[in-house]
Every structure is written in structure tokens, then in C-alpha cells.
C-alpha atoms as a PDB file:
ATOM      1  CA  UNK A   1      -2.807  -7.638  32.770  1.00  0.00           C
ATOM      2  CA  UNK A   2       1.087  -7.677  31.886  1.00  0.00           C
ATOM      3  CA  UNK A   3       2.028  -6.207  28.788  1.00  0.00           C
ATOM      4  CA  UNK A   4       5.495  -5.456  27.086  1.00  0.00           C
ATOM      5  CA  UNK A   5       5.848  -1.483  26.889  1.00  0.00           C
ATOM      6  CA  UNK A   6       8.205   0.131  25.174  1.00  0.00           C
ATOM      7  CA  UNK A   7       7.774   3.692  26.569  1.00  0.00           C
ATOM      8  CA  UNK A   8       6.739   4.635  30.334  1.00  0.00           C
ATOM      9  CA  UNK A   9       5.029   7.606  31.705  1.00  0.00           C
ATOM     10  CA  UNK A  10       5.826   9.437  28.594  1.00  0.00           C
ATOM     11  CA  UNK A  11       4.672  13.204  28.376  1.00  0.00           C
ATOM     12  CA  UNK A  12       5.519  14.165  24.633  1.00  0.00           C
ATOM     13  CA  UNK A  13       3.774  17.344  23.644  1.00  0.00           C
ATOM     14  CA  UNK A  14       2.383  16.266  20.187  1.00  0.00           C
ATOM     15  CA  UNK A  15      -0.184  19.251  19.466  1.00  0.00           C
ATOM     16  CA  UNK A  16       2.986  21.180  20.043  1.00  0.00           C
ATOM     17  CA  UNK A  17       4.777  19.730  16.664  1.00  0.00           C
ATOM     18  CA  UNK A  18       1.365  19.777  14.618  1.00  0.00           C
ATOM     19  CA  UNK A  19       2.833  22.468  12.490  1.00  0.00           C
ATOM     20  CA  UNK A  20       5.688  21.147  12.479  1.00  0.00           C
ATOM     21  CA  UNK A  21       4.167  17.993  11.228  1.00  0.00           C
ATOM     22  CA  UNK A  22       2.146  19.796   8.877  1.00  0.00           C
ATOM     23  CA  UNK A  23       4.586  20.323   6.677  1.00  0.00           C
ATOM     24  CA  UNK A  24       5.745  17.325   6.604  1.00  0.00           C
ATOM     25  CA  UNK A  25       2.122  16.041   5.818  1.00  0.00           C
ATOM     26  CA  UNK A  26       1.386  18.320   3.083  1.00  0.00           C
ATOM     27  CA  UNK A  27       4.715  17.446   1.081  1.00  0.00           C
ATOM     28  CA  UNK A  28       3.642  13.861   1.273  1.00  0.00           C
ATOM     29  CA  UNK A  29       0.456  14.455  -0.065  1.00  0.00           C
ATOM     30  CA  UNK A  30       1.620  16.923  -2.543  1.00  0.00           C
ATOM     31  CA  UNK A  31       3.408  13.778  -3.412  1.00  0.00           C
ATOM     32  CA  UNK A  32       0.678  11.806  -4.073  1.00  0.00           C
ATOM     33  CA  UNK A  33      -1.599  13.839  -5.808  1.00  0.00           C
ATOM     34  CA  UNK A  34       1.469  14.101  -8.398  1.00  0.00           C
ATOM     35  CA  UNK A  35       1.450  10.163  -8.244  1.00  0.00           C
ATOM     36  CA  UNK A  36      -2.689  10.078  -8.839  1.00  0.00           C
ATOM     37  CA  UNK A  37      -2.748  12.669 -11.532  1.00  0.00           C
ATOM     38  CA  UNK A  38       0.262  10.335 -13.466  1.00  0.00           C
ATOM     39  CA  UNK A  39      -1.255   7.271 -12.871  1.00  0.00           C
ATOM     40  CA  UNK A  40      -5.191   8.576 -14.299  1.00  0.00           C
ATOM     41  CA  UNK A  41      -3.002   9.480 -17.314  1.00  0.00           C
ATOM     42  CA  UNK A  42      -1.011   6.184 -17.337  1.00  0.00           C
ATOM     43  CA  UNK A  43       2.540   7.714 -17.014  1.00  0.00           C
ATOM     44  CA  UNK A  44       3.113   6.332 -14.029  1.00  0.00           C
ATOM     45  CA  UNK A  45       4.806   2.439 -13.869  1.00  0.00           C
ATOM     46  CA  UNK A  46       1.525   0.578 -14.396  1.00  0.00           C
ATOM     47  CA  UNK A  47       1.210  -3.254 -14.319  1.00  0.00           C
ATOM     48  CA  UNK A  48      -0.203  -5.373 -16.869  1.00  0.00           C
ATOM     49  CA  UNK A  49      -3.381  -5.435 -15.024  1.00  0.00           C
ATOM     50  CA  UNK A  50      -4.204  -1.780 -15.912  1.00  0.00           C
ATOM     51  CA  UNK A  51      -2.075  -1.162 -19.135  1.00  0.00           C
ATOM     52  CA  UNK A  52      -3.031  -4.177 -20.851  1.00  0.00           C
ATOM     53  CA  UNK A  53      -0.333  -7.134 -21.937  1.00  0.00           C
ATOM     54  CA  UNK A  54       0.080 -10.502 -22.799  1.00  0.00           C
ATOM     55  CA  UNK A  55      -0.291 -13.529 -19.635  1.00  0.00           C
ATOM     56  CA  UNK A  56       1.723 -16.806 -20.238  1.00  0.00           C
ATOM     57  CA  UNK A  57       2.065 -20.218 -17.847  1.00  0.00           C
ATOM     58  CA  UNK A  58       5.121 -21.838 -18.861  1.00  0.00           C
ATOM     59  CA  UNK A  59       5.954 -25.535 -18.200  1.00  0.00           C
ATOM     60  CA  UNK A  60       9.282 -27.314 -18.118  1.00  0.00           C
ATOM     61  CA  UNK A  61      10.055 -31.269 -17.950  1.00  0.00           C
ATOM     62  CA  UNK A  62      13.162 -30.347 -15.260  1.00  0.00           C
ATOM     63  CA  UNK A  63      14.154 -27.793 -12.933  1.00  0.00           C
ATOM     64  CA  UNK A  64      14.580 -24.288 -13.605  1.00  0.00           C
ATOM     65  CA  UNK A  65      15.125 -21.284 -11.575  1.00  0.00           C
ATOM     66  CA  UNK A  66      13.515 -18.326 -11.752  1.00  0.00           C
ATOM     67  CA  UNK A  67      16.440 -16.143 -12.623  1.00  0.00           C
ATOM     68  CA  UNK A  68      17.447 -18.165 -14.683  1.00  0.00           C
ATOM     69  CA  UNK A  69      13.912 -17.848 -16.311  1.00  0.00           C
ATOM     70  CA  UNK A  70      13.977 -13.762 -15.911  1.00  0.00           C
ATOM     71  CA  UNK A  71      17.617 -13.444 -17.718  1.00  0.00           C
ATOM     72  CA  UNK A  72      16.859 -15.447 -20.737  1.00  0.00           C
ATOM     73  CA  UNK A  73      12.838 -13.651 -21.611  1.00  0.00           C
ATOM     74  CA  UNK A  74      15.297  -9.993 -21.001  1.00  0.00           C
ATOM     75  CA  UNK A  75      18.007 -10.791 -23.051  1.00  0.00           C
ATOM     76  CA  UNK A  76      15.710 -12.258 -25.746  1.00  0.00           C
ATOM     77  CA  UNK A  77      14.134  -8.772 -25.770  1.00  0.00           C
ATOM     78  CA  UNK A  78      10.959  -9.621 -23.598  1.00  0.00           C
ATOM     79  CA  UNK A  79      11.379  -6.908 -21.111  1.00  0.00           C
ATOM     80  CA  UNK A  80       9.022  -5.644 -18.254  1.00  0.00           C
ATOM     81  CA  UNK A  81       8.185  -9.698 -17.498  1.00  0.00           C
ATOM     82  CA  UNK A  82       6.775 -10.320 -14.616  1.00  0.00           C
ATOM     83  CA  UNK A  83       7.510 -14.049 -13.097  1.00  0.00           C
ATOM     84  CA  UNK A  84       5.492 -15.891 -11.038  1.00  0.00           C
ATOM     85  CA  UNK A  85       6.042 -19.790  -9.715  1.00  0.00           C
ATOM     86  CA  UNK A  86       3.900 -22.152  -9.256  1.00  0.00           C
ATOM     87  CA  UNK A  87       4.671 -24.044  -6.054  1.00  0.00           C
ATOM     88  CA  UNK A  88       5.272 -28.146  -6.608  1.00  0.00           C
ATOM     89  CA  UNK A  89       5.427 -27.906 -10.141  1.00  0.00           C
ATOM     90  CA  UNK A  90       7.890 -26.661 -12.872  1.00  0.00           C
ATOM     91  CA  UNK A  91       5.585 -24.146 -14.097  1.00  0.00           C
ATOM     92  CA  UNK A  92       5.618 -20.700 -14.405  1.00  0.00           C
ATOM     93  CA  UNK A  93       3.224 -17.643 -14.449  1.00  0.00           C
ATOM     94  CA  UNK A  94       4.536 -14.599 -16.345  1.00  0.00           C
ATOM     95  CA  UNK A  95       3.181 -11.405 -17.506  1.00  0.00           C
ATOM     96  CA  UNK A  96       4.901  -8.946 -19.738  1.00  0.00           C
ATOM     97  CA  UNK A  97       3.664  -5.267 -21.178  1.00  0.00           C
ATOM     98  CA  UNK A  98       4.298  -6.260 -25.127  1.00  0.00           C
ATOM     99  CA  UNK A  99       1.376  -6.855 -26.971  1.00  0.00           C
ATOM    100  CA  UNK A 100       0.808  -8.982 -30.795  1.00  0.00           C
ATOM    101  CA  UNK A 101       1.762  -6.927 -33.393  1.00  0.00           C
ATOM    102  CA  UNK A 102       1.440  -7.751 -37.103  1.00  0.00           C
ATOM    103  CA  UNK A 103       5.094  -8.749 -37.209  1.00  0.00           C
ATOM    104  CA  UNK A 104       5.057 -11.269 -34.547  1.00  0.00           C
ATOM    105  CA  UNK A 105       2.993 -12.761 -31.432  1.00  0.00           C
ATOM    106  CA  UNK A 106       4.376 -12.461 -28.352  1.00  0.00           C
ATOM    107  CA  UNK A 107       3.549 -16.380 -27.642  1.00  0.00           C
ATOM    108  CA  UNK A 108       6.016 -17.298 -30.839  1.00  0.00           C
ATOM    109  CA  UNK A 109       8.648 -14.680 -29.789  1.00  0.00           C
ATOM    110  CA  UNK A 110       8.671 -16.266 -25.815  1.00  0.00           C
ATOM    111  CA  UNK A 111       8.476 -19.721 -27.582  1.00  0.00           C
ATOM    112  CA  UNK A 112      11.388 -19.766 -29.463  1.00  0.00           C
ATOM    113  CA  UNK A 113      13.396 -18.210 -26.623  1.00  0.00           C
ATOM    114  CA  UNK A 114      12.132 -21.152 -24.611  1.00  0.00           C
ATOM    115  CA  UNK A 115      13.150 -23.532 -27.270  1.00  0.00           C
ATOM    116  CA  UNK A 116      16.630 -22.002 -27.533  1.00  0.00           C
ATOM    117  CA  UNK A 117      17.744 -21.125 -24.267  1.00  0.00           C
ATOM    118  CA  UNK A 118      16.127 -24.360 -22.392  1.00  0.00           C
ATOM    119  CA  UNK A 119      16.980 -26.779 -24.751  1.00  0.00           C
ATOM    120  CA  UNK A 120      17.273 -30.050 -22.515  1.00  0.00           C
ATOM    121  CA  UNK A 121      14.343 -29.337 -20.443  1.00  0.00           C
ATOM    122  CA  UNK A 122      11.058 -29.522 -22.236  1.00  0.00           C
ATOM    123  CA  UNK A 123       9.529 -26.162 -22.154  1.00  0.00           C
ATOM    124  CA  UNK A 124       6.353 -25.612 -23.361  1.00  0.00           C
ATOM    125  CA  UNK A 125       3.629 -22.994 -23.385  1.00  0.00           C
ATOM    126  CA  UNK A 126       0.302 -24.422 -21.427  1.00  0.00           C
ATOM    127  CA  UNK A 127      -1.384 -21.574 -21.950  1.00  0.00           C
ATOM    128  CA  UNK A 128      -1.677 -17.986 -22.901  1.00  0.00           C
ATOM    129  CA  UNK A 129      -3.818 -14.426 -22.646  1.00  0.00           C
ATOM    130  CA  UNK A 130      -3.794 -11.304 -23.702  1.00  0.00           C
ATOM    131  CA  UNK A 131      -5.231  -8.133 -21.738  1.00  0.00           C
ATOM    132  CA  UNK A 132      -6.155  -5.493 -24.212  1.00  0.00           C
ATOM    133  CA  UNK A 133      -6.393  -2.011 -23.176  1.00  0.00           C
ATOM    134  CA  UNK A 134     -10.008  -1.579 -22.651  1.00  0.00           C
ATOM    135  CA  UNK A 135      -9.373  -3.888 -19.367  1.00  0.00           C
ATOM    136  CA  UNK A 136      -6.736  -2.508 -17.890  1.00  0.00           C
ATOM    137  CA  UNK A 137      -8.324   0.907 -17.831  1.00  0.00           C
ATOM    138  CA  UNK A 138     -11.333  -0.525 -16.629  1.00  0.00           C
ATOM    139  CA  UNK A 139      -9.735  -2.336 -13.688  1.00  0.00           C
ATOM    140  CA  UNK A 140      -7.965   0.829 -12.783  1.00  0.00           C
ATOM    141  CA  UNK A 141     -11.198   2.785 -12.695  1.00  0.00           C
ATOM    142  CA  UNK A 142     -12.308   0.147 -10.489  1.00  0.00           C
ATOM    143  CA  UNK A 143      -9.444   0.697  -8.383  1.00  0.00           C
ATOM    144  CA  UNK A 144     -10.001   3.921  -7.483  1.00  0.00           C
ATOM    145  CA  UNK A 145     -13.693   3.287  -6.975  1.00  0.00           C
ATOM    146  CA  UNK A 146     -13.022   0.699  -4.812  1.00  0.00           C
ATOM    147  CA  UNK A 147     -10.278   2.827  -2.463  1.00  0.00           C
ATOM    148  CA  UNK A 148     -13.045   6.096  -2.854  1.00  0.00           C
ATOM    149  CA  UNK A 149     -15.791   3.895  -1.338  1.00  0.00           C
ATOM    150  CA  UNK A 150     -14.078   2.281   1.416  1.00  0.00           C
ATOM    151  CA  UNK A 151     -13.003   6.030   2.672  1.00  0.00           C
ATOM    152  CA  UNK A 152     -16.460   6.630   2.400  1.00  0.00           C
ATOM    153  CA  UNK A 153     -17.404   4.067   4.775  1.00  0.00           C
ATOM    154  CA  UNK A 154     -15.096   4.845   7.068  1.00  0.00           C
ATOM    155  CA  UNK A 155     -15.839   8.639   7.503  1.00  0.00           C
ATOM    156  CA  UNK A 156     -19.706   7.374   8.150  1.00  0.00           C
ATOM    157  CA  UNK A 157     -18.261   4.597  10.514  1.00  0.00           C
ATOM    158  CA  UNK A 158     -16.520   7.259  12.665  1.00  0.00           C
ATOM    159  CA  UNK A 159     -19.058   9.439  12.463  1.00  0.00           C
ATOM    160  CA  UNK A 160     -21.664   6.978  13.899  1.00  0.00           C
ATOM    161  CA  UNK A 161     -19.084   5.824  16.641  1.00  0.00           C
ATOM    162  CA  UNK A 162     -17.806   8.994  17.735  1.00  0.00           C
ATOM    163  CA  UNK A 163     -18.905  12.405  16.326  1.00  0.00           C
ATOM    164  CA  UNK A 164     -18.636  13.875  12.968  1.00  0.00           C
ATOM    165  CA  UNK A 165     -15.276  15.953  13.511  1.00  0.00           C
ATOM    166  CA  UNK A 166     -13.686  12.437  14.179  1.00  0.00           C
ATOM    167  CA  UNK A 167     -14.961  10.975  11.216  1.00  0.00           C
ATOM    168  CA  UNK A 168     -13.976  13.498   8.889  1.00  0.00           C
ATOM    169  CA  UNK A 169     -10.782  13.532  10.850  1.00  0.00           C
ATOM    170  CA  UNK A 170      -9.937   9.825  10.192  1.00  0.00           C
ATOM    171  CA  UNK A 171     -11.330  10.191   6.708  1.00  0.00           C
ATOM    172  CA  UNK A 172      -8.547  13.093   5.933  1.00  0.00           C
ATOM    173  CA  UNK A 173      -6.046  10.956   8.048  1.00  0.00           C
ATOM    174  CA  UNK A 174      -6.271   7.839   5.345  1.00  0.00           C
ATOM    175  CA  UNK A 175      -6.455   9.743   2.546  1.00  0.00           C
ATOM    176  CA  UNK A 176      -2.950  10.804   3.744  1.00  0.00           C
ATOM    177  CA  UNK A 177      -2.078   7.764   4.099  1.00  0.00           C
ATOM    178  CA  UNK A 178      -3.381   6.324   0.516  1.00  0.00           C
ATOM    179  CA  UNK A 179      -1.785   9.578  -1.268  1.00  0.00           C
ATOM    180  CA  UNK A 180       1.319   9.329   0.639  1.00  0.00           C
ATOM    181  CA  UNK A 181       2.074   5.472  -0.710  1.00  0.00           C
ATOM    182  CA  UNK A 182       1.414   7.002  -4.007  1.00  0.00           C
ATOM    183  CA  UNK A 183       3.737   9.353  -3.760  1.00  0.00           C
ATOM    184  CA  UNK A 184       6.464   7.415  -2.345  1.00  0.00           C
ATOM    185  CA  UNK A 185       5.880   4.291  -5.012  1.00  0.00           C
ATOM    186  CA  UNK A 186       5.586   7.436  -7.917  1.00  0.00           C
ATOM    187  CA  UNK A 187       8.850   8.626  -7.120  1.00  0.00           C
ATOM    188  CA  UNK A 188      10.645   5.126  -6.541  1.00  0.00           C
ATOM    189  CA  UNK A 189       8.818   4.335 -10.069  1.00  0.00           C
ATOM    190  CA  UNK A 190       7.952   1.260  -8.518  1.00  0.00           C
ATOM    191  CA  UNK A 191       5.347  -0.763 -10.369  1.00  0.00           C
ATOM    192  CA  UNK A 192       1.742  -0.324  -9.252  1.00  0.00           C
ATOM    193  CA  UNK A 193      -0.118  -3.781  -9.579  1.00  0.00           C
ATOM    194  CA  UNK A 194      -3.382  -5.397  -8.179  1.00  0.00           C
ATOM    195  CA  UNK A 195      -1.086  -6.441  -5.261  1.00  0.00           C
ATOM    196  CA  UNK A 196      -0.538  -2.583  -4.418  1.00  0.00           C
ATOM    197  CA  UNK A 197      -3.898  -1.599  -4.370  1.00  0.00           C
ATOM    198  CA  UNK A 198      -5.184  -4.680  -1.830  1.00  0.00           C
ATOM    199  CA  UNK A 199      -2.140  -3.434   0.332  1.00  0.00           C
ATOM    200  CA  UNK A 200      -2.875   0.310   0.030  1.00  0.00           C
ATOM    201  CA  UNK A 201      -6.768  -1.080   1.126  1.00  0.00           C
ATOM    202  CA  UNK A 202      -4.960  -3.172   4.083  1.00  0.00           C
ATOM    203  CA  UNK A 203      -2.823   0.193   4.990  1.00  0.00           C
ATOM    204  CA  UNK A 204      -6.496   1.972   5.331  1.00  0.00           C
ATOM    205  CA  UNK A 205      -7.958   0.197   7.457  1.00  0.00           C
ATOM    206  CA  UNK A 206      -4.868  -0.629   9.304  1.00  0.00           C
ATOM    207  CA  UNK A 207      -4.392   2.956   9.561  1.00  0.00           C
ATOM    208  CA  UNK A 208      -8.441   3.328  10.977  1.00  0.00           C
ATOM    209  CA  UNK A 209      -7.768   0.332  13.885  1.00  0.00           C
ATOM    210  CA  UNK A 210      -4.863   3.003  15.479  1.00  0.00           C
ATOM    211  CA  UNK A 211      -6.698   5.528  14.766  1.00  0.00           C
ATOM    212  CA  UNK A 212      -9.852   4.619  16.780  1.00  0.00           C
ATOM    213  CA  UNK A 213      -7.760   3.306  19.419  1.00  0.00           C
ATOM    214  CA  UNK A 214      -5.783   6.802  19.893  1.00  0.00           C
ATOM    215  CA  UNK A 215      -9.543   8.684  19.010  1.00  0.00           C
ATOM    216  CA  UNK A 216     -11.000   6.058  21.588  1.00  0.00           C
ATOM    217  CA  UNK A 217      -8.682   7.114  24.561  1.00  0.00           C
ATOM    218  CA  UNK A 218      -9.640  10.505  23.934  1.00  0.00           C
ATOM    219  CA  UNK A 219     -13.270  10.258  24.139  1.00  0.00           C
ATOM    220  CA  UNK A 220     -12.409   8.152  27.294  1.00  0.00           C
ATOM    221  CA  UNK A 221     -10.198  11.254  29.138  1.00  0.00           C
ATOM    222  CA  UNK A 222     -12.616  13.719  27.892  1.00  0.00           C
ATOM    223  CA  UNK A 223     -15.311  12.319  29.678  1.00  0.00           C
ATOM    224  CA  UNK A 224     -12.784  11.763  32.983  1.00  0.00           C
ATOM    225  CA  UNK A 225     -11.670  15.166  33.070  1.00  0.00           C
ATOM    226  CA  UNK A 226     -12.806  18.247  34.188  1.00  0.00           C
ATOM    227  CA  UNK A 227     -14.696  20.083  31.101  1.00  0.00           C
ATOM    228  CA  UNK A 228     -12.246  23.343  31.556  1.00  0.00           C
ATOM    229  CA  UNK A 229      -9.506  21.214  30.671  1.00  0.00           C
ATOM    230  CA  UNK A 230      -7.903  22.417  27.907  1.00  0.00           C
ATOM    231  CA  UNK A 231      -8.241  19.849  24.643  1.00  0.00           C
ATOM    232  CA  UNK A 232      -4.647  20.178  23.764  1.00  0.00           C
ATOM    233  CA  UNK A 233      -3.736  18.761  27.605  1.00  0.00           C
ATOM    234  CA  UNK A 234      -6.621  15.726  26.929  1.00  0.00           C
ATOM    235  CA  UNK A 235      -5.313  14.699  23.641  1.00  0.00           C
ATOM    236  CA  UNK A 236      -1.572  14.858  24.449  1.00  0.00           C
ATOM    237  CA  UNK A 237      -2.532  12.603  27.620  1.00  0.00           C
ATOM    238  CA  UNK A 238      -4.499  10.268  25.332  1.00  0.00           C
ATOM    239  CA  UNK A 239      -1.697  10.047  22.882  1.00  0.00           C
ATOM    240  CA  UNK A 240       1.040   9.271  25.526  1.00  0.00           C
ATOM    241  CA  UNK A 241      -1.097   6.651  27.020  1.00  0.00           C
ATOM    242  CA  UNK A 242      -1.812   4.416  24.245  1.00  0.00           C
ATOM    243  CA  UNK A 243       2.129   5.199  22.472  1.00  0.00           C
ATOM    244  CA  UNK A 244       2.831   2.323  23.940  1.00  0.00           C
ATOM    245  CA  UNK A 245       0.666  -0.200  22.496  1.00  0.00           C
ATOM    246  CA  UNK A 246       1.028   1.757  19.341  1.00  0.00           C
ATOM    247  CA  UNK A 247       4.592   1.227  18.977  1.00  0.00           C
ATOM    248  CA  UNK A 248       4.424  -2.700  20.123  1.00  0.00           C
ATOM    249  CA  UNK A 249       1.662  -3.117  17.253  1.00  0.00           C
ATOM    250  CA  UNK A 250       3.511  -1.139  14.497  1.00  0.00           C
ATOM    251  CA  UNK A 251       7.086  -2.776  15.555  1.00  0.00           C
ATOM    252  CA  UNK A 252       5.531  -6.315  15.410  1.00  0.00           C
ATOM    253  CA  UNK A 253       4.152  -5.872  12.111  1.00  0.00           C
ATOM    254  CA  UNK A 254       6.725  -3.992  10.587  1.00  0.00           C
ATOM    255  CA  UNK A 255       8.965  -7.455  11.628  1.00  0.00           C
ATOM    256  CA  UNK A 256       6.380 -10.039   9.633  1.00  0.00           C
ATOM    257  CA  UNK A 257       6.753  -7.414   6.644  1.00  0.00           C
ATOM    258  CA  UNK A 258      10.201  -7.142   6.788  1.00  0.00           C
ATOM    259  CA  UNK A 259      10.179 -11.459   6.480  1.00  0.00           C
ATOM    260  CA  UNK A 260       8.159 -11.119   3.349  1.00  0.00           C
ATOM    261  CA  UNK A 261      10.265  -8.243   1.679  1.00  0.00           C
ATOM    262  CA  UNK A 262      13.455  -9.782   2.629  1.00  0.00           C
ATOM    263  CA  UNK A 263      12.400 -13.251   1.754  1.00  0.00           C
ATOM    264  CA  UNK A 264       9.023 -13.196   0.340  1.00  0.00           C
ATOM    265  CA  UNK A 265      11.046 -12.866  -3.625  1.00  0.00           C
ATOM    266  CA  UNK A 266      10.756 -10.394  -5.909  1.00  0.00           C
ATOM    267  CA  UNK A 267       6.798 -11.364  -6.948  1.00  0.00           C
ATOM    268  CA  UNK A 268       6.499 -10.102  -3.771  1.00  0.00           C
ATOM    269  CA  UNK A 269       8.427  -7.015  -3.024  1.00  0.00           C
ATOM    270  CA  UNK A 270       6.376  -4.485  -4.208  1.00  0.00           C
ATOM    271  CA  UNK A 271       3.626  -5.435  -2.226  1.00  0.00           C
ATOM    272  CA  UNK A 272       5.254  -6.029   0.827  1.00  0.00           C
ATOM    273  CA  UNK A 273       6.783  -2.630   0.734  1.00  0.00           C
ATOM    274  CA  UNK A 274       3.593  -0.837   0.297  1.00  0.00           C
ATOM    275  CA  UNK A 275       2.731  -2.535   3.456  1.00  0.00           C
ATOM    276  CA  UNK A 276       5.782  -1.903   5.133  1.00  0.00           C
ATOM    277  CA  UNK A 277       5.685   1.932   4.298  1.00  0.00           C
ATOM    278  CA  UNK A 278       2.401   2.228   4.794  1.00  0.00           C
ATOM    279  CA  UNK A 279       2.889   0.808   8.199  1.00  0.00           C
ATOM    280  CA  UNK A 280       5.006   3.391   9.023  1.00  0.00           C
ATOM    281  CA  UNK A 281       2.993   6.150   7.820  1.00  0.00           C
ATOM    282  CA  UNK A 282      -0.225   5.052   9.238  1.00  0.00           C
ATOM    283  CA  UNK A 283       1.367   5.120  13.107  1.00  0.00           C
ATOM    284  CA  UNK A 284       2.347   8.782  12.029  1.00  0.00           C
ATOM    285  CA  UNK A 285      -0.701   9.766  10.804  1.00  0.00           C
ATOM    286  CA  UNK A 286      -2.579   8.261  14.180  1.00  0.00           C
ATOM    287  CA  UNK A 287      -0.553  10.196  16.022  1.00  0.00           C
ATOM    288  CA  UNK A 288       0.257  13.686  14.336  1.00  0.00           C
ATOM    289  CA  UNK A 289      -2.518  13.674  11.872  1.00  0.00           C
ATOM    290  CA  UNK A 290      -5.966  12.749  12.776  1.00  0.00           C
ATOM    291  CA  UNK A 291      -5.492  13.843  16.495  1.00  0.00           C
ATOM    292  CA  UNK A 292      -4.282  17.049  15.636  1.00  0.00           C
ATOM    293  CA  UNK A 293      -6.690  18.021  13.156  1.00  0.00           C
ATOM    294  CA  UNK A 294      -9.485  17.080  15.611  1.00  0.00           C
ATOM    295  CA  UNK A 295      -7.985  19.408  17.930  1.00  0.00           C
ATOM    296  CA  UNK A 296      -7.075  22.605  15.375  1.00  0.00           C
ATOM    297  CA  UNK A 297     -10.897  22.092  14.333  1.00  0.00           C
ATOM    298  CA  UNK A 298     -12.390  22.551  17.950  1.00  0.00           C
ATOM    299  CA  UNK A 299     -10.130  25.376  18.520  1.00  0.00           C
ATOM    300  CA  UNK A 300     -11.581  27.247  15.257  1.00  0.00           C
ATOM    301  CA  UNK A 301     -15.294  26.481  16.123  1.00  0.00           C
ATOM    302  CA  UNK A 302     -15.321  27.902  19.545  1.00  0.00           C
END
């Protein structure tokens, strides 16, 4: 079968840049356990979901844009708002980090914005909630529980499919990956949401599919070749074989993110470029992570 391919016949020595990559690898993580330890503390830029906040859906009888919408809530001193629209109506979905006070409620404050900015189109207040503190730190502790397990699974997954070294190897490879979107979003202070975590979970196990198809190849040539080939020699091979279909996949993805962050709006954004970085660090860590460290392992054990 016919497939497009990007490189030919390549012969790229990538155990040869594993220190190289090392580094690399270890400032990204140092990155992210930075990011972690901010965001268990909350001083990191945390949604509504997980600081707690006040949820509004606004209605209007005409048209109105959403920055239109976004410049009015700021300059009325409603900052932090997050705006979502609801598709075939005039309704909105917004979510903003103030709280009721004893001075005012936040539903009064947004409602006589609405009455004096939008005048001549109806606006009204459909419906409101507040998340109180208590349930934003639990659904961050769920979070992490929920990103902790699925690792879990995975390094008992490889394991079972291949040997244990893999396993752990893939295990250490998405961790990588999870920390290093943490420590890229920390330092951007871009705002961590539910949408990031379901896209640093989609970067995981997008990150495990090139993985086992790179850890795959190798169990493949290592059972083709002579056993007094040397390991370095079968992985490179492996690697170079499948770089191919590894660059096709990534490049093709990275193209239907790139539509959603350039178009997909500013609800949007955040999540798609989690995905779209964590794209791009997932191929890396298939490649110069979880291979390497497979083959640093067997060379200590022997």
C-alpha cells in the first residue's frame, strides 16, 4: 500500500542526541513541577471551575456580539469573564472569578451593566450560579486523580503488551508530556480550565498511540535481528522506519488544531493550544524520550 512519506531511507542517530535531549527534557519538566506545585496552592491562573465564581446565561431580544459583550462586563469592572455563546440563540454563557459580597451580588452588578450598556436590546438574566470554594478545590483534586489514574493504566497496559521496562518507559514518557503542558501554560499564565485538563488527557493518550507504534517496531526488529546486535543500532532503525508515519500523523493534526486556534474563538483557544503543544511534545517524547530511556535502562542492567 501507497502512502505519502515525508522522509526516505532516513538514518538519524537518535540514541546519539539522548543527552542532548535530556536536557532539554528535564528543563521542561522542571517546568512543570513549578506549574503543579502553583496550581495545588492555587497561584497559578485557575478557572472558575477550581477557584470558585459566579455562572450567568444572559439573553438579549436582538443581536449582540461577543466583544461587544466582553468590553462592556470589563469596563463595568467585571473582569476575568469568561464568554460563552450559545449557537441559534441570543444567549450567552459567562463565568467570572468575583463572588457576592455583602455590598453587592454579582447578578445586580452584571444586571445593571446589561441594562445600561444594551439599552435597546432586551437583556435579561435567565439564570444564574455560584461555585463556592469547596467545589472548585474538589474538582481540582479530581483532576489530578483523574490524570494519576489514567498514567496508571497505561504503565500496566504496556507492561502487559510489551515488557515492564516499556511500560514504565511510556509511563515516564507521558508524565513528560502532562508536566511539560504545565509548564508551558504556567509560564504563559494561561488559564487552566476543565477544557485543559480533557486536552492534557487527549495529549496522553495521544502521546501512548506513537509511542506503541515506535515501541511496536522495536519489538518487531528485535525479534528480526541477530541477538548480538547492538540495541542502540535496533532502536535507531525502528525510529527511522516509522519517522515517517510519525511526522504525517503529527503534521495532520497539528493542521485541524491550528483551524480551531485560529478560528475556533477565544472560548476556545486555550484548549486548542494545549492540544496543539502537546502535539508537538508528544512526537518528541516518542521519539527522544521513551525510546531512549528503554535503551539507557538495558544498558545499566546488563
Amino acid at each position: 500500500m501507497k502512502f505519502v512519506e515525508i522522509t526516505k531511507n532516513t538514518n538519524i542517530d537518535f540514541i546519539g542526541f539522548r543527552y542532548k535531549m535530556l536536557v532539554l527534557s528535564c528543563i521542561l519538566v522542571l517546568l512543570g513541577i513549578v506549574g503543579f506545585v502553583m496550581i495545588s496552592i492555587g497561584k497559578a491562573n485557575l478557572s472558575v471551575d477550581f477557584t470558585g465564581g459566579t455562572q450567568l446565561q444572559l439573553g438579549f431580544s436582538k443581536q449582540v456580539s461577543i466583544g461587544d459583550l466582553r468590553k462592556a462586563l470589563i469596563s463595568g469592572g467585571v473582569d476575568d469573564v469568561q464568554i460563552q455563546e450559545i449557537s441559534g440563540k441570543n444567549e450567552f454563557f459567562i463565568k467570572t472569578k468575583m463572588i457576592d459580597s455583602d455590598k453587592e451580588r454579582v447578578q445586580d452588578k452584571i444586571n445593571a451593566i446589561l441594562s445600561n450598556e444594551f439599552k435597546e436590546t432586551g437583556s435579561r438574566i435567565l439564570g444564574s450560579n455560584m461555585v463556592g470554594s469547596t467545589v472548585g478545590k474538589q474538582l481540582k483534586r479530581n483532576a489530578i486523580i483523574a490524570i494519576t489514574i489514567s498514567l496508571v493504566c497505561i504503565v500496566i497496559y504496556i507492561a502487559w503488551r510489551f515488557t515492564f521496562i516499556f511500560g514504565l518507559a511510556a509511563t515516564i514518557a507521558t508524565f513528560h508530556d502532562v508536566l511539560s503542558i504545565l509548564g508551558i501554560f504556567y509560564i504563559l499564565n494561561m488559564e487552566m480550565n476543565i477544557l485543559f485538563i480533557t486536552a492534557v488527557l487527549t495529549i496522553a493518550g495521544y502521546s501512548l498511540t506513537d509511542t506503541v507504534v515506535v515501541f511496536d517496531r522495536i519489538r518487531e526488529n528485535m525479534a528480526k535481528m541477530k541477538s548480538k546486535t547492538e540495541l542502540g543500532t535496533v532502536i535507531n532503525r525502528s525510529i527511522n522506519e516509522v519517522l515517517s508515519r510519525t511526522l504525517v500523523t503529527s503534521i495532520t493534526t497539528l493542521v485541524a488544531v491550528g483551524a480551531i486556534l485560529v478560528l475556533g474563538g477565544k472560548v476556545l483557544f486555550d484548549f486548542s493550544l494545549a492540544l496543539f503543544i502537546g502535539i508537538i511534545v508528544g512526537t518528541y517524547s516518542s521519539v527522544f524520550v521513551a525510546s531512549p530511556l528503554v535503551y539507557m535502562w538495558r544498558q545499566r542492567v546488563r
